[in-house]
C-alpha atoms as a PDB file:
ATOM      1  CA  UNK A   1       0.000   0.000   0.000  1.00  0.00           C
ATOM      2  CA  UNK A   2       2.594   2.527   1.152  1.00  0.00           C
ATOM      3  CA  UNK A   3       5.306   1.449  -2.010  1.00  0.00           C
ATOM      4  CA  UNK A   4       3.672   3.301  -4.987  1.00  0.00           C
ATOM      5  CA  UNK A   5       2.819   6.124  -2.743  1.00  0.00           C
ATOM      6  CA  UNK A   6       6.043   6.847  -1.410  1.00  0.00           C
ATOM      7  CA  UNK A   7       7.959   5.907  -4.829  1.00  0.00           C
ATOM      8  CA  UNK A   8       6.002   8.304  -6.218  1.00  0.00           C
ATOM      9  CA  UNK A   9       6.472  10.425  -3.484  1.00  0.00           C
ATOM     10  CA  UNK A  10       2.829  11.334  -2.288  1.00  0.00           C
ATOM     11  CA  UNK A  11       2.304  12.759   0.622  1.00  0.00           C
ATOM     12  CA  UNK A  12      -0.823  11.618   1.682  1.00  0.00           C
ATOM     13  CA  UNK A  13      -3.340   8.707   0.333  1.00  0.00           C
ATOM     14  CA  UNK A  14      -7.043   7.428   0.995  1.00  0.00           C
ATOM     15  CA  UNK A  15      -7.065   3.859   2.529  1.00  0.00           C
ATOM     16  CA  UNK A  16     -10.594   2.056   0.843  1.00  0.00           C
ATOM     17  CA  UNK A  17     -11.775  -1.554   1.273  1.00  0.00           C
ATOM     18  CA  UNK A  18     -15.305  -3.314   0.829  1.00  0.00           C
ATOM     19  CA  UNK A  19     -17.295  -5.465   3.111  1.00  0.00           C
ATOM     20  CA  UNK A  20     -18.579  -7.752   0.753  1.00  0.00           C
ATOM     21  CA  UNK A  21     -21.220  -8.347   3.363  1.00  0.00           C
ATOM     22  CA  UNK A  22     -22.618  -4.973   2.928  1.00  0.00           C
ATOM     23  CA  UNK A  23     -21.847  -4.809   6.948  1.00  0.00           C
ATOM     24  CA  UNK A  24     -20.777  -0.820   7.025  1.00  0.00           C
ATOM     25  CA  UNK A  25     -19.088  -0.442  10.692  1.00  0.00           C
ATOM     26  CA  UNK A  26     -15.898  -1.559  11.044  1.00  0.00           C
ATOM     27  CA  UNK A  27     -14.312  -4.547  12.209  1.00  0.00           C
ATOM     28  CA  UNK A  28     -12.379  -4.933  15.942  1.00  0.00           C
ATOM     29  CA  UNK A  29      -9.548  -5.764  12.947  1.00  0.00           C
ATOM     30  CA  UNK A  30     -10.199  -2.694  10.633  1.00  0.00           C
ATOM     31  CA  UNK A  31      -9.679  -0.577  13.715  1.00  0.00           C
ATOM     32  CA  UNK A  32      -6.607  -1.947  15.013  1.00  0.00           C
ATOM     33  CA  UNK A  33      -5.131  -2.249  11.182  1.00  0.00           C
ATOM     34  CA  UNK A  34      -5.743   1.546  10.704  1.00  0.00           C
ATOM     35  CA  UNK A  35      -4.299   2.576  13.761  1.00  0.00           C
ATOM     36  CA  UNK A  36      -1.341   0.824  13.030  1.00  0.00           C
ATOM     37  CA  UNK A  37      -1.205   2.178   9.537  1.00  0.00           C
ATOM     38  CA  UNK A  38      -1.390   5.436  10.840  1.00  0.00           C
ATOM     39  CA  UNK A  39       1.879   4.813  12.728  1.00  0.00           C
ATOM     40  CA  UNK A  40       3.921   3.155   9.536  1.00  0.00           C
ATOM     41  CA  UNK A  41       2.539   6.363   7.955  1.00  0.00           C
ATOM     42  CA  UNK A  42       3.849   9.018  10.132  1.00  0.00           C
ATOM     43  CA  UNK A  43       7.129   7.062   9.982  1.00  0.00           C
ATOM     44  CA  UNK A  44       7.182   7.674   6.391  1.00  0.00           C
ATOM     45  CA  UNK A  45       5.969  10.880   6.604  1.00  0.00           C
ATOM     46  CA  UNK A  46       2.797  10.156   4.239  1.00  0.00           C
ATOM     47  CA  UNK A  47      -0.389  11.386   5.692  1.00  0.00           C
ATOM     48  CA  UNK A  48      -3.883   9.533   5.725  1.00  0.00           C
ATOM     49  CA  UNK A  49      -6.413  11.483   5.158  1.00  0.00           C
ATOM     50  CA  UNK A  50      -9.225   8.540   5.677  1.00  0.00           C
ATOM     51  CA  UNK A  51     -10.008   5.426   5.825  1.00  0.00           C
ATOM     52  CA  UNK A  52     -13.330   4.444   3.927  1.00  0.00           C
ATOM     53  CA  UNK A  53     -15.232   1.260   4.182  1.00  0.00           C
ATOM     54  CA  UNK A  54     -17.849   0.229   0.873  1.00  0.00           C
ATOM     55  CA  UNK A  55     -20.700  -1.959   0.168  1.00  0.00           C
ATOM     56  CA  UNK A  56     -23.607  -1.737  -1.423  1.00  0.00           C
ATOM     57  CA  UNK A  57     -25.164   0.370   1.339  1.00  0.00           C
ATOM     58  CA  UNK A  58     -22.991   3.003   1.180  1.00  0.00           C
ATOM     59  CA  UNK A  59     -19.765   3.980   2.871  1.00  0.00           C
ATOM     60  CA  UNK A  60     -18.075   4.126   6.605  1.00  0.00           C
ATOM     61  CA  UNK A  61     -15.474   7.008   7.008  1.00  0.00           C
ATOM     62  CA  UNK A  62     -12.993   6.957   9.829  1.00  0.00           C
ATOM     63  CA  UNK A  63     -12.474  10.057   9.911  1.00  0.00           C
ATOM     64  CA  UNK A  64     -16.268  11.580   9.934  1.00  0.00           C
ATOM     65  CA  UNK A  65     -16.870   8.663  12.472  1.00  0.00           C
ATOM     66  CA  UNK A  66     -13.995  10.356  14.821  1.00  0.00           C
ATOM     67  CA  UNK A  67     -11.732   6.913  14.665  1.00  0.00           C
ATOM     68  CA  UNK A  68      -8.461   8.330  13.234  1.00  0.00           C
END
């Protein structure tokens, strides 16, 4: 996730995945994984703006949902 962006030297990206399930809240695991993506991306300096869950019943942001 973090290669392209910081080969192509971005400095901030959108993390988006789908719950096939059409389940919009996030998983105990889709909270922990974000926070620790947060961390790899302050390392490299590459900000995330939000983290945005799909499905066919709309969408789940992080950061509207005060998680990030």
């Amino acid at each position: 996730m973090f290669k392209v962006a910081f080969t192509d030297l971005a400095t901030s990206i959108y993390i988006v995945h789908n719950h096939p399930s059409g389940e919009l809240n996030p998983s105990k695991a889709d909270i922990e994984l974000t926070k620790k993506l947060i961390e790899i991306s302050k390392i490299l300096e590459i900000r995330v703006n939000d983290h945005i869950i799909i499905s066919k019943k709309g969408y789940f942001s992080f950061l509207e949902n005060n998680l990030m």
